[in-house]
Protein backbone atom coordinates (compact mmCIF):
# COMPACT_ATOMS: atom_id res chain seq x y z
CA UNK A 1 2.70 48.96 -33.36
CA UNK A 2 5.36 47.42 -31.63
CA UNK A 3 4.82 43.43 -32.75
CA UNK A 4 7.02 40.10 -33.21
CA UNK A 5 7.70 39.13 -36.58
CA UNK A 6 7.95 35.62 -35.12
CA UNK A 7 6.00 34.17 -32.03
CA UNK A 8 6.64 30.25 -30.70
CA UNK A 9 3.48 28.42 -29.70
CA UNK A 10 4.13 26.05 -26.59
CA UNK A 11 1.63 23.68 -27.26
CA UNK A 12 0.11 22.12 -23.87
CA UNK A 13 -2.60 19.79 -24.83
CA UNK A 14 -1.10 16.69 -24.03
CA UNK A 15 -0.39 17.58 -19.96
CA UNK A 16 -2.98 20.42 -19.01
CA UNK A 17 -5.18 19.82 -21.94
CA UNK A 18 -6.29 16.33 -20.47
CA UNK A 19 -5.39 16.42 -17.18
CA UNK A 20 -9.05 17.02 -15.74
CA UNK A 21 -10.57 14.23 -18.14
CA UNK A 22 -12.44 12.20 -15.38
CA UNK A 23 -11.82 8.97 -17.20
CA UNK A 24 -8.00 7.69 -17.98
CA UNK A 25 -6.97 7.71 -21.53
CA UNK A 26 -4.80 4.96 -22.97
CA UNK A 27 -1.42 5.74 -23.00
CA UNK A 28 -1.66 5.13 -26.93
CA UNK A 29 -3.83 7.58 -27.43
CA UNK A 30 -1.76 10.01 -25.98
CA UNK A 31 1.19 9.00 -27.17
CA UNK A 32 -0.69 9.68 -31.21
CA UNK A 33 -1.91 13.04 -29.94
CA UNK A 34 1.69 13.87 -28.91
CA UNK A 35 2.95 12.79 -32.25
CA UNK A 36 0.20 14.46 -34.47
CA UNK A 37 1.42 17.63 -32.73
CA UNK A 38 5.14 17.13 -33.68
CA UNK A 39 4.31 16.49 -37.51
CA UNK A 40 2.31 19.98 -36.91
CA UNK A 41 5.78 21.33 -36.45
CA UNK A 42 5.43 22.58 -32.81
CA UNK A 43 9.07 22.80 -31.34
CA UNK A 44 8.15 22.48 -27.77
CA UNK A 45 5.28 20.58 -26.16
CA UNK A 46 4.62 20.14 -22.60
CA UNK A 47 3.91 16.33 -22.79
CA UNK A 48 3.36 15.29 -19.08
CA UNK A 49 3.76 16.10 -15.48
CA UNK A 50 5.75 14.32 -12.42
CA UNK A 51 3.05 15.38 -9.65
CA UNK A 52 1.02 12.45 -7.59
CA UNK A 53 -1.51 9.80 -9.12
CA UNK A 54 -3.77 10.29 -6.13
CA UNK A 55 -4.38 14.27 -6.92
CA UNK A 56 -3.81 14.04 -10.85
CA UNK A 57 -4.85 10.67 -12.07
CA UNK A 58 -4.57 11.30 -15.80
CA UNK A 59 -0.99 11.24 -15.43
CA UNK A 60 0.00 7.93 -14.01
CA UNK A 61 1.22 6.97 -16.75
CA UNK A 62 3.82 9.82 -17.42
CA UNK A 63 6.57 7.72 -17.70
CA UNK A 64 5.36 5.05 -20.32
CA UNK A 65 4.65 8.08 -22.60
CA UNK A 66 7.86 10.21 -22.31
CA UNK A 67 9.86 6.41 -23.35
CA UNK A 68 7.10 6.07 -26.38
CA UNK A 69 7.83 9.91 -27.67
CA UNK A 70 11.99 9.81 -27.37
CA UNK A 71 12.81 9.24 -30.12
CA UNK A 72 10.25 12.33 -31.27
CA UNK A 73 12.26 15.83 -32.57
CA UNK A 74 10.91 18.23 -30.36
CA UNK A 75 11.90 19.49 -27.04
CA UNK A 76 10.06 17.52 -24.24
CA UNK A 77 8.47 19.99 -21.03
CA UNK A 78 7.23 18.05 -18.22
CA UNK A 79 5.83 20.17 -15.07
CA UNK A 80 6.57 19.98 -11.32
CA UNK A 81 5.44 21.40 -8.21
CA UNK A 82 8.00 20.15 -5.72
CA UNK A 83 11.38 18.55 -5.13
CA UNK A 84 9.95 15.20 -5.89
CA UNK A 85 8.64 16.05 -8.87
CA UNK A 86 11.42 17.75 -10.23
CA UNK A 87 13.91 15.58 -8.96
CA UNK A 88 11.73 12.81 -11.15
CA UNK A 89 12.00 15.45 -13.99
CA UNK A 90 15.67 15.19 -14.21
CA UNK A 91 16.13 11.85 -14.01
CA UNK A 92 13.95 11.13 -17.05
CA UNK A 93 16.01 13.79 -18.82
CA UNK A 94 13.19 16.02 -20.18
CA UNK A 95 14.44 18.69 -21.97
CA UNK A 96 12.40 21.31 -19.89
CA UNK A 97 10.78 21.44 -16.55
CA UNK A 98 7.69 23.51 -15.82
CA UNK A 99 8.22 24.32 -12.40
CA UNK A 100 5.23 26.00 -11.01
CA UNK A 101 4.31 28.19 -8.14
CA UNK A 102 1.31 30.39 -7.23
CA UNK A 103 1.68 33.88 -6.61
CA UNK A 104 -1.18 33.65 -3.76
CA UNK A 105 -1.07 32.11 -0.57
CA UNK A 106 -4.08 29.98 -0.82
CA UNK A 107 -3.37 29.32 -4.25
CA UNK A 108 0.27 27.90 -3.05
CA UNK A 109 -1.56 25.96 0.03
CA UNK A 110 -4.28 23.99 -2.73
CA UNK A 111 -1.80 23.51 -5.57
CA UNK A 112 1.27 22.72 -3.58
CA UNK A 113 0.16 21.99 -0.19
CA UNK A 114 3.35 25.29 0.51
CA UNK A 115 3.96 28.62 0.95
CA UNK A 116 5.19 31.56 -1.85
CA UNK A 117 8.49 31.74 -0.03
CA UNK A 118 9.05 27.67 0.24
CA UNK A 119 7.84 27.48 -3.11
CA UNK A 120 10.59 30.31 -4.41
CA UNK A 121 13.06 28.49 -2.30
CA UNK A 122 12.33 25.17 -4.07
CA UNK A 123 11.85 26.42 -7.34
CA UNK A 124 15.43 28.14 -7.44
CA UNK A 125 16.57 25.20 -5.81
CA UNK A 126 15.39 23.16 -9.01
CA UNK A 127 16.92 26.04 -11.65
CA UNK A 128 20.29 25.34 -9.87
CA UNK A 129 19.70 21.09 -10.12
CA UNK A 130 18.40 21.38 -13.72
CA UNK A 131 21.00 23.60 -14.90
CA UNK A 132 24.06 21.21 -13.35
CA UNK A 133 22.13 17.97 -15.72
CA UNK A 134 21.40 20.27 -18.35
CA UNK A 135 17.99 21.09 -18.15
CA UNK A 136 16.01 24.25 -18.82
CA UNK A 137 13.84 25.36 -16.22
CA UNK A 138 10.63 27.54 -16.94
CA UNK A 139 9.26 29.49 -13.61
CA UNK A 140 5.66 29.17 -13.90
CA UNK A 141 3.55 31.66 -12.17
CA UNK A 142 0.57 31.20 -11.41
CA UNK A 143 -2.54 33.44 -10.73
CA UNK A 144 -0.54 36.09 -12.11
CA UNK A 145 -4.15 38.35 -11.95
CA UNK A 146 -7.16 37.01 -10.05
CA UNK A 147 -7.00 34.11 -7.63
CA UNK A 148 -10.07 32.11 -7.12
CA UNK A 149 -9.34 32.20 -3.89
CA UNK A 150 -7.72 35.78 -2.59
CA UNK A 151 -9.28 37.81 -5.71
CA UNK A 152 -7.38 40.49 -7.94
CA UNK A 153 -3.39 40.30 -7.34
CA UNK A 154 -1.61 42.83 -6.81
CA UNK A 155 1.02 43.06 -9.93
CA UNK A 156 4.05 44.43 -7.31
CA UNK A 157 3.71 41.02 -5.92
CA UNK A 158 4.57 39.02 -9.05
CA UNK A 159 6.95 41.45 -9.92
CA UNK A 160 8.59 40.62 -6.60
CA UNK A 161 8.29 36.60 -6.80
CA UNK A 162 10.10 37.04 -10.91
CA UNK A 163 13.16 38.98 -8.88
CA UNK A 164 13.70 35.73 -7.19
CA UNK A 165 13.34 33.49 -10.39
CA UNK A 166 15.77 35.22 -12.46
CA UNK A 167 18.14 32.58 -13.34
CA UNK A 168 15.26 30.86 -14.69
CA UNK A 169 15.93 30.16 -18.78
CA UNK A 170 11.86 31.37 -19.03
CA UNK A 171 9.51 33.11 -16.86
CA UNK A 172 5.81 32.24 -17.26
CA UNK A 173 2.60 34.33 -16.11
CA UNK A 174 -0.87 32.39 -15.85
CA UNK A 175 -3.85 33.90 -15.85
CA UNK A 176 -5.28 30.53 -14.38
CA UNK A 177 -8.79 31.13 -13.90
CA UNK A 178 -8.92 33.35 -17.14
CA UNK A 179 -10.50 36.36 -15.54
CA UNK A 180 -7.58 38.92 -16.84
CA UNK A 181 -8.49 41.96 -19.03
CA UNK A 182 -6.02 42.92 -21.85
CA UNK A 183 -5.61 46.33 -20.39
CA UNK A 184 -4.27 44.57 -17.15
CA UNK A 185 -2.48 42.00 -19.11
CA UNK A 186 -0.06 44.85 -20.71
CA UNK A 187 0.14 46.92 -17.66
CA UNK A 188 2.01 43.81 -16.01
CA UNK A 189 3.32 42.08 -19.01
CA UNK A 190 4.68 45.76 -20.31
CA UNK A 191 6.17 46.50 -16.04
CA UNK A 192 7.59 42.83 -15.94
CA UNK A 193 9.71 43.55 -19.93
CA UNK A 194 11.10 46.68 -19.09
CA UNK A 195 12.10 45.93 -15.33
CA UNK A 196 14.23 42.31 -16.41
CA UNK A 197 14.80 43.05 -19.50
CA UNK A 198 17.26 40.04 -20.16
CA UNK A 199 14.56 37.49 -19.09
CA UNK A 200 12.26 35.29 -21.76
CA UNK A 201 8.72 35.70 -20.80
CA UNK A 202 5.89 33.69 -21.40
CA UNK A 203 1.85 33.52 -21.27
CA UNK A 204 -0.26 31.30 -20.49
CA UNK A 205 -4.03 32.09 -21.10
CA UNK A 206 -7.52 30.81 -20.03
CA UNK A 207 -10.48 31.26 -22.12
CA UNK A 208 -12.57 31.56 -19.34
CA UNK A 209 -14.69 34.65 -20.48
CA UNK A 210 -13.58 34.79 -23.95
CA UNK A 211 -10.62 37.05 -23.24
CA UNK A 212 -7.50 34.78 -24.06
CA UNK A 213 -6.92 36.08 -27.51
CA UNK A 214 -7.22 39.94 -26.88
CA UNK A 215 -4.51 39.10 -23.36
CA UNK A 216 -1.72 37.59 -25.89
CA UNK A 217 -2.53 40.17 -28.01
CA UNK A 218 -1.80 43.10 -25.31
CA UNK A 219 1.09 40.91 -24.35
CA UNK A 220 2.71 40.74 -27.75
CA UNK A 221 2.28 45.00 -27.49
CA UNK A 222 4.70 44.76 -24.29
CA UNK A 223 7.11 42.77 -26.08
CA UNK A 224 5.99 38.97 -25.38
CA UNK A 225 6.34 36.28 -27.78
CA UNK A 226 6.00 33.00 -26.47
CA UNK A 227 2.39 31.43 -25.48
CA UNK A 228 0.81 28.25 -24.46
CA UNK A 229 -2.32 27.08 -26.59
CA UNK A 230 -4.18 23.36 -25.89
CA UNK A 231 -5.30 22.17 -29.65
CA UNK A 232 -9.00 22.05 -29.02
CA UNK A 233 -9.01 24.24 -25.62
CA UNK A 234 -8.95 21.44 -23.84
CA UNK A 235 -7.88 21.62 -20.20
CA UNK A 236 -8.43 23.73 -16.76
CA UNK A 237 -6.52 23.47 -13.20
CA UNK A 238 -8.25 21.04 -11.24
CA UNK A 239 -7.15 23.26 -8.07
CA UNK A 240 -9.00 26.03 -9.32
CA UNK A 241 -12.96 26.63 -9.20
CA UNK A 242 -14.04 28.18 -12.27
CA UNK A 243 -11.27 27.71 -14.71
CA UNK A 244 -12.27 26.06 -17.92
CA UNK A 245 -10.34 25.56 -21.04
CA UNK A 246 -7.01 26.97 -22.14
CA UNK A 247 -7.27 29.42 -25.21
CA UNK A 248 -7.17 26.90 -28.30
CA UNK A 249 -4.39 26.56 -30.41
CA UNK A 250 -6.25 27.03 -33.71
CA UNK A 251 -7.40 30.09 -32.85
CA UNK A 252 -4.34 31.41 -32.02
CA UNK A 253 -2.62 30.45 -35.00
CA UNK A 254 -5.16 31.53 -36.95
CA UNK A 255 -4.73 35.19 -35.82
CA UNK A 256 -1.21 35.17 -35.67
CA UNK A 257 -1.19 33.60 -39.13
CA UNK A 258 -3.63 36.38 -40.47
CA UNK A 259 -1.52 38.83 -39.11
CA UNK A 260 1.29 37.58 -40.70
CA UNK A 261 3.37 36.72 -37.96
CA UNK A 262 5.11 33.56 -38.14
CA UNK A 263 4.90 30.50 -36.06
CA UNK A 264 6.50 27.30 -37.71
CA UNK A 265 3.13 25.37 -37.76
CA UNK A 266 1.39 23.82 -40.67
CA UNK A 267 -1.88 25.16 -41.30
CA UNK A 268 -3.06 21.83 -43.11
CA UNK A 269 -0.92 19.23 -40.25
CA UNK A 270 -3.15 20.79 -37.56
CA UNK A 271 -6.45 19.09 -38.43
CA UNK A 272 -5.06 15.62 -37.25
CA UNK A 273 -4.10 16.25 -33.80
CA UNK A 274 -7.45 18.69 -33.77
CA UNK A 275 -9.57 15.47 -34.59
CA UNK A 276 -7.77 13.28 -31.95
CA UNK A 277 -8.21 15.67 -29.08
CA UNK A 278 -11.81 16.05 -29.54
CA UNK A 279 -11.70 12.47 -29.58
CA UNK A 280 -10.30 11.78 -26.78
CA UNK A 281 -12.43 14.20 -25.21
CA UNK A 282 -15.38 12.88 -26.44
CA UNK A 283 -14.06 8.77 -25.44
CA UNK A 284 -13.16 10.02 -21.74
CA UNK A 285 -14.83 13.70 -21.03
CA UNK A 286 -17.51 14.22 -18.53
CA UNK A 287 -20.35 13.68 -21.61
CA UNK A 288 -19.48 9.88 -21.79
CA UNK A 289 -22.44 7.72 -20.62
CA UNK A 290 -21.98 4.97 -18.72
C-alpha cells in the first residue's frame, strides 16, 4: 500500500467553517478560534476570504482579523474568486491565496457570476500577480465530481482546466457538495498524479453522505497528501444546495494518527479550538432562538 509517511492538514474552519453562520460572530471570537488552532500546531490555516459583504456576510470583517493574527507563526490563506479579491489578497500580504474556480458552467455563473474560461484566464492572471509580490497561489477547483447544478463531471474536464493552472504552487480538487465515491475519488486523483506529476495536489472533502474519510483515504492511495478539515465540520458553500459540513478535523487526525502517519498536530491542543467552534456555532448557528 502505497501511503505518505507524512500528510499536512490545511485547517479551514475559520473561513469556510463559519462562513454560512446566519448570525455575525465577533471578530474576537474568531480571532481565539484562529489562535487555538495555531497552538494545535497547524502550519497553514485558511483564515478569511476577500469576496463581497453583500453575498458572504460573515466575512466583513476580514481585514480586522488578518491585523489581530500577524503576528501568529503560521502561514495565512485567504480565498478569492476574482481580480478584486485577489488584488485585495496581495495587498494585505497573505501568505497564500485560495483562488477558486468551478469546473461547471453553472457552478462558475452562481459562485463567480463568470465563465470556466474567464475564470482560468483570471486565475492565471492572479498566479502571475502573486508570484511577482511573493505570494503562493493555490488553484481551487471546484465541483471536481458532481455539481448541484449540471450533475456528475466528467473527470477529462478537470483534467483539462489543471493543464491551464500549472504554474500554480498547489492544485486543489473539491468535492463541494460531498457526493464523491472513493472509487471515483482515486480514478481522478490517481489520472490527475501521474499526468502532472511535478504539481502539489490537494483535497478538499464534504461530509455530505458520510464519505469524506474513505475519499482522502483513496486519495492518499494515488499519491495525495495534503487535505482540508474544519475542526468541528463546520461549514458548507452557500452557492451550493445540499452541501453541509466539511469532513471534521478530529476525525481525520484521528485516522491518520491511528495509522501512524504523521501530521504535526497535538492530540491534547485540539480540544480548545474543538470547544470554541462548537461555541460559536452554538452563539450564532441557525439553532439560536431569538
Amino acid at each position: 500500500m502505497n501511503l505518505p509517511k507524512k500528510v499536512q492538514i490545511v485547517e479551514v474552519s475559520p473561513r469556510d467553517g463559519l462562513q454560512m453562520l446566519p448570525r455575525f460572530a465577533p471578530t474576537k471570537e474568531k480571532v481565539r478560534l484562529i489562535e487555538a488552532l495555531s497552538e494545535a500546531g497547524f502550519k497553514r490555516i485558511e483564515v478569511i476570504s476577500f469576496v463581497s459583504p453583500k453575498h458572504v456576510p460573515q466575512m466583513a470583517d476580514s481585514d480586522e482579523v488578518l491585523n489581530a493574527i500577524k503576528p501568529l507563526k503560521f502561514e495565512k490563506m485567504a480565498l478569492a474568486l476574482n481580480e478584486k479579491g485577489y488584488k485585495k489578497a496581495i495587498e494585505a500580504k497573505v501568505d497564500w491565496i485560495c483562488y477558486v474556480l468551478a469546473a461547471t458552467e453553472q457552478m462558475s455563473k452562481r459562485n463567480a457570476n463568470t465563465t470556466i474560461a474567464d475564470s482560468v484566464q483570471v486565475a492565471k492572471q492572479c498566479i502571475k500577480e502573486a508570484h511577482e509580490a511573493g505570494i503562493k497561489v493555490r488553484a481551487s477547483i471546484a465541483v471536481c465530481w458532481v455539481c448541484p447544478y449540471e450533475g456528475k463531471v466528467p473527470k477529462e474536464r478537470v483534467l483539462e482546466i489543471t493543464e491551464n493552472l500549472l504554474e500554480a504552487d498547489e492544485i486543489a480538487y473539491n468535492d463541494t457538495v460531498g457526493c464523491a465515491v472513493p472509487n471515483d475519488v482515486y480514478e481522478l486523483c490517481s489520472t490527475a498524479k501521474k499526468s502532472f506529476p511535478n504539481v502539489t495536489f490537494a483535497g478538499h472533502f464534504h461530509d455530505t453522505n458520510f464519505t469524506a474519510l474513505a475519499n482522502i483515504y483513496a486519495a492518499m492511495t494515488a499519491g495525495w497528501d495534503v487535505f482540508d478539515s474544519s475542526i468541528g465540520g463546520l461549514g458548507g458553500c452557500p452557492f451550493s444546495p445540499g452541501a453541509s459540513g466539511n469532513i471534521a478535523t478530529e476525525k481525520v487526525f484521528w485516522m491518520l494518527d491511528k495509522m501512524g502517519i504523521q501530521t504535526g498536530i497535538n492530540n491534547e491542543k485540539l480540544k480548545e479550538p474543538i470547544t470554541l467552534a462548537k461555541k460559536i456555532e452554538q452563539n450564532y448557528g441557525e439553532n439560536l432562538k431569538e
